[in-house]
C-alpha atoms as a PDB file:
ATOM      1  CA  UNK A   1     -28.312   0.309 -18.822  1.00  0.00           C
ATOM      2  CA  UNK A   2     -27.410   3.826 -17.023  1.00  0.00           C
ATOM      3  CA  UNK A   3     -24.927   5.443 -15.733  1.00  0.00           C
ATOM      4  CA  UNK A   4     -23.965   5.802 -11.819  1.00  0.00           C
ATOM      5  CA  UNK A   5     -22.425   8.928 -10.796  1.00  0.00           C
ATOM      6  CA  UNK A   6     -22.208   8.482  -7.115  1.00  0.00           C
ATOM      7  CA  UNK A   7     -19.914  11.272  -6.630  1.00  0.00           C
ATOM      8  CA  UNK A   8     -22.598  13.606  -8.418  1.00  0.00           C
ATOM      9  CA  UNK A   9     -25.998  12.433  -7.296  1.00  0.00           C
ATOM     10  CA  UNK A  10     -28.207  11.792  -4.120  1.00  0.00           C
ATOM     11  CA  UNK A  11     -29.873   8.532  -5.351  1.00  0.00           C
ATOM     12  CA  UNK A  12     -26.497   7.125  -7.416  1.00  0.00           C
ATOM     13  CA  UNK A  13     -24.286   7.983  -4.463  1.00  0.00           C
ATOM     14  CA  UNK A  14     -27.055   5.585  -1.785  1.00  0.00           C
ATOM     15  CA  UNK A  15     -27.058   2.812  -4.713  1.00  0.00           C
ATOM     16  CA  UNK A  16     -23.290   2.717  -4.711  1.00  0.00           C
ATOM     17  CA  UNK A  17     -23.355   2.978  -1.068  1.00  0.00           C
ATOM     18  CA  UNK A  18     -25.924   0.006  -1.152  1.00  0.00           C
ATOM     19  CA  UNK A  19     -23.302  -2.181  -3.524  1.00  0.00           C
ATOM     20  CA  UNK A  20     -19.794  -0.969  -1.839  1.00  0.00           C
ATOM     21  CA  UNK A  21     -19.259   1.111  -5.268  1.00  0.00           C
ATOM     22  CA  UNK A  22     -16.397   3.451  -3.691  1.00  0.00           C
ATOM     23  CA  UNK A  23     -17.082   7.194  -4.856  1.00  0.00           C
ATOM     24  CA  UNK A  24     -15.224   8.886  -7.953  1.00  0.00           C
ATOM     25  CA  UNK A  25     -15.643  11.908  -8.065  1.00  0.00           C
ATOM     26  CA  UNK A  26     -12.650  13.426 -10.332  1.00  0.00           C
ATOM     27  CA  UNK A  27     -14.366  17.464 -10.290  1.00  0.00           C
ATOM     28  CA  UNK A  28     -12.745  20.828  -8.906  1.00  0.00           C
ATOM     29  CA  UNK A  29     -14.925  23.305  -7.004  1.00  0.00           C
ATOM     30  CA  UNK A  30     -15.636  25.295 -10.553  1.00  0.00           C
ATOM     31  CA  UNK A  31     -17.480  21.762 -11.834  1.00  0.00           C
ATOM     32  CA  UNK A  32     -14.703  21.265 -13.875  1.00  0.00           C
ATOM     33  CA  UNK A  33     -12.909  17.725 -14.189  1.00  0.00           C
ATOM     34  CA  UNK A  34      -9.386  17.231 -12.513  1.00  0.00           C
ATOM     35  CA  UNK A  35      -6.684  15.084 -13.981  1.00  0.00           C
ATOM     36  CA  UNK A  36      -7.876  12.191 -12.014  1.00  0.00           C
ATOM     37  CA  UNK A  37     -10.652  12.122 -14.979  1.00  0.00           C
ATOM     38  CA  UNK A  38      -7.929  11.813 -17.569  1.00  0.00           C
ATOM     39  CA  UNK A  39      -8.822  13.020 -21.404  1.00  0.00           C
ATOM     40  CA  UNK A  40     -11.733  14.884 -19.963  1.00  0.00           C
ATOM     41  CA  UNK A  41      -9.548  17.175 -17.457  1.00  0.00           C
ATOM     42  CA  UNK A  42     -10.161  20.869 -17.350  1.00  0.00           C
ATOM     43  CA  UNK A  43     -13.490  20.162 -19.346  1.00  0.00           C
ATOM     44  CA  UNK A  44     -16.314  22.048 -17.419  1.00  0.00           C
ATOM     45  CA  UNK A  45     -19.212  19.167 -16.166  1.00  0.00           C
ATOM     46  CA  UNK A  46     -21.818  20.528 -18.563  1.00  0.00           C
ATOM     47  CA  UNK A  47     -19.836  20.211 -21.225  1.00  0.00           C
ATOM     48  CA  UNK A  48     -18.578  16.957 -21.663  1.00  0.00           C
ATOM     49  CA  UNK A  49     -21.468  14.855 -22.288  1.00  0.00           C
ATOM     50  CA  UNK A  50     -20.630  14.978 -26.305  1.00  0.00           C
ATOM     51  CA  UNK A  51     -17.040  14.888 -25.709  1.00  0.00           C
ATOM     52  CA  UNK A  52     -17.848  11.598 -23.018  1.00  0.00           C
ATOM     53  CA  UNK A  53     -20.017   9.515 -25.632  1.00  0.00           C
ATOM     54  CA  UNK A  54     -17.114  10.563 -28.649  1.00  0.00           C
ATOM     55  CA  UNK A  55     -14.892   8.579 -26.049  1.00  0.00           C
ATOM     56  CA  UNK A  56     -17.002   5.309 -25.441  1.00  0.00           C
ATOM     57  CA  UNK A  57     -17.230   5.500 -29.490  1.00  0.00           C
ATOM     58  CA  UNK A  58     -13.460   4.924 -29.704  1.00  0.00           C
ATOM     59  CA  UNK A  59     -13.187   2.513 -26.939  1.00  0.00           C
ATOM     60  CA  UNK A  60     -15.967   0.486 -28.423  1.00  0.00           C
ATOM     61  CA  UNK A  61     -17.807   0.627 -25.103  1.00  0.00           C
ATOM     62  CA  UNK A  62     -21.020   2.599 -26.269  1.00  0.00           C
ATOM     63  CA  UNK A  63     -24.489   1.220 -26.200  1.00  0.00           C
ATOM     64  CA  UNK A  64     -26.776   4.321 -27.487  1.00  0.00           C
ATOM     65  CA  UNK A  65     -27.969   7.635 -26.380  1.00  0.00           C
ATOM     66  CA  UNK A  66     -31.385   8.313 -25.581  1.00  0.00           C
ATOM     67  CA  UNK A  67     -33.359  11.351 -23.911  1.00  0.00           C
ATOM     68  CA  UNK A  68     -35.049  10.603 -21.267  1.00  0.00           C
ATOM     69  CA  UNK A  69     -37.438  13.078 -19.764  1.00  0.00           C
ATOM     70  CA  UNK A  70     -36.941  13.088 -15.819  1.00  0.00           C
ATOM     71  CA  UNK A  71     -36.897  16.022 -13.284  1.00  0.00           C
ATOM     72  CA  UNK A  72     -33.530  17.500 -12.491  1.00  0.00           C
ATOM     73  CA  UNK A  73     -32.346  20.653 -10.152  1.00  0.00           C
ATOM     74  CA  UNK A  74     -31.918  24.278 -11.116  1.00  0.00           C
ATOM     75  CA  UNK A  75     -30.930  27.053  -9.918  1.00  0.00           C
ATOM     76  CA  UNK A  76     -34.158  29.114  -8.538  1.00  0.00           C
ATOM     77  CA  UNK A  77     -32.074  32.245  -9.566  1.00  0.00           C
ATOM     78  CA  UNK A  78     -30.435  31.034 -12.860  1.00  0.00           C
ATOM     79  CA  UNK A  79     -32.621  28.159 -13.787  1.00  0.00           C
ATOM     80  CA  UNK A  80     -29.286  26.827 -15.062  1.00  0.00           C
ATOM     81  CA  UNK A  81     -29.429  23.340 -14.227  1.00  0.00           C
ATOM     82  CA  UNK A  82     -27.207  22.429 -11.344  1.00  0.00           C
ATOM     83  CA  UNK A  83     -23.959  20.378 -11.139  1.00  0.00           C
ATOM     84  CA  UNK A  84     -23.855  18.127  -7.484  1.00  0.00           C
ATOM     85  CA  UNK A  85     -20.239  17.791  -6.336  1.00  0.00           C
ATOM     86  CA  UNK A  86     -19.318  15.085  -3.303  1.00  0.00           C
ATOM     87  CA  UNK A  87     -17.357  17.025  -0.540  1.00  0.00           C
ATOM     88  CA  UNK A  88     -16.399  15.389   2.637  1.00  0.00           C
ATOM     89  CA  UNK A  89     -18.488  17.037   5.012  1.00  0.00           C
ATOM     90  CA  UNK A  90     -19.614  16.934   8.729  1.00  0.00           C
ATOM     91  CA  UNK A  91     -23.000  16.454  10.030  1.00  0.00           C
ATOM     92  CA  UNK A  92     -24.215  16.969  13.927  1.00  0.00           C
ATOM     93  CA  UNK A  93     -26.026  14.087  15.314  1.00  0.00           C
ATOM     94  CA  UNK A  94     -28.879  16.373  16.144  1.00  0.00           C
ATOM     95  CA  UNK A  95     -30.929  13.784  16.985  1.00  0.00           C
ATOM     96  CA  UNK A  96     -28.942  12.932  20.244  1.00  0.00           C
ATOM     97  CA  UNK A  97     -29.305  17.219  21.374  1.00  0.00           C
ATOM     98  CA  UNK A  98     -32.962  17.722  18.866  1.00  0.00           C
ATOM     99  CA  UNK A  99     -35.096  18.370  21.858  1.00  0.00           C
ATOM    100  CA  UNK A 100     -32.624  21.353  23.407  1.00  0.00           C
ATOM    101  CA  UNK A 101     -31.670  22.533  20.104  1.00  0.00           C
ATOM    102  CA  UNK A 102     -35.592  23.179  19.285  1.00  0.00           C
ATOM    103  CA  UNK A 103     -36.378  24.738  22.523  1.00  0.00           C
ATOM    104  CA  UNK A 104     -33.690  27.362  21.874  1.00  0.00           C
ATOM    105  CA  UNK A 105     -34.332  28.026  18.299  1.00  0.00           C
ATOM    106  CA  UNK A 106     -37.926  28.649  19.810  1.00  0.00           C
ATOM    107  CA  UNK A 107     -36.505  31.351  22.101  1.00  0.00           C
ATOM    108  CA  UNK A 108     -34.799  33.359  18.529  1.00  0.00           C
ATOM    109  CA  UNK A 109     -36.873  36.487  17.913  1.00  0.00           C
ATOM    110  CA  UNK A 110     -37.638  36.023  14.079  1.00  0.00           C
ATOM    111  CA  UNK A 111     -38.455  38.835  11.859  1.00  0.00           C
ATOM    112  CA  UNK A 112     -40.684  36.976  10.115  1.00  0.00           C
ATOM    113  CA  UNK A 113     -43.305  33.394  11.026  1.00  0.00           C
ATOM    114  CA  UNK A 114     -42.493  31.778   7.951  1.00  0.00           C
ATOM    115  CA  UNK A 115     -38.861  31.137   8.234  1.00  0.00           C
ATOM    116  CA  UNK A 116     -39.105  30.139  11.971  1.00  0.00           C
ATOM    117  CA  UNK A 117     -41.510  27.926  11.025  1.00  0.00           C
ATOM    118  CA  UNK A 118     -39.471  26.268   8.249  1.00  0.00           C
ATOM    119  CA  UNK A 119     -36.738  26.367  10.633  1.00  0.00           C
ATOM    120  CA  UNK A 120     -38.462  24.640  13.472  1.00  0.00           C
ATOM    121  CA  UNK A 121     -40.079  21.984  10.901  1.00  0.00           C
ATOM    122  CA  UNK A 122     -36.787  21.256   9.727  1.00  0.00           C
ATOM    123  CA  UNK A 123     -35.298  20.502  13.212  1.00  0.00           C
ATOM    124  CA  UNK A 124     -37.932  18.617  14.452  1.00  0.00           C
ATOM    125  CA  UNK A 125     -37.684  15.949  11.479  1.00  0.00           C
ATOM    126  CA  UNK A 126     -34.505  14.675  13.891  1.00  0.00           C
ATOM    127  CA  UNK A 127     -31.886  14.691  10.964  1.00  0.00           C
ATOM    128  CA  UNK A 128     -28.239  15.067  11.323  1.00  0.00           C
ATOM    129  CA  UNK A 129     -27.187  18.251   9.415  1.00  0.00           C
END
């Protein structure tokens, strides 16, 4: 057994999409829980795993902790290890415009290859963004 965090991960938020798991996602902009998250408001994300499995403890819901060794983001600047946050956002259906969009973002004068390139590569994979 795992946790989901759909509001705070790529992979948990499609498996809750997959199950109709609706999204929770009680944090502020600063990473910090909101008093939708009750006990653990104000409590910054990377913080509160101690403070989350003292919790369970009184509630007689925990199982165990265990490390588990897995890849996880960071910052390329920091290296602190990043915090994902759902936001309602908007995406453009590129895919329905891709072929227009790519011939003008050939027309850009770039500085430099190696960012067009990414750029181009990047629109012609056809995803909304």
């Amino acid at each position: 057994m795992v946790h989901l965090s759909p509001g705070n991960g790529e992979e948990d938020f499609w498996a809750a999409q997959r199950q109709g798991v609706p999204i929770f996602a009680p944090f502020d902009d600063e990473a910090k829980f909101t008093k939708d998250a009750g006990v653990f408001s104000g409590i910054f994300a990377r913080d509160a795993d101690y403070i989350v499995v003292e919790e369970l403890r009184n509630r007689n819901a925990f199982v165990q902790v265990k490390k588990v060794t897995h890849e996880y983001p960071t910052c390329w600047r920091s290296h602190h290890k990043l915090v994902w946050l759902a936001r309602k956002e908007y995406f453009l259906r590129t895919d329905k415009i891709n072929r227009r969009v790519i011939e003008a973002a050939e027309k850009i004068e770039y500085f430099f290859e190696e960012p067009k390139n990414r750029f181009l590569a990047f629109l012609k994979e056809g995803k909304p963004w």
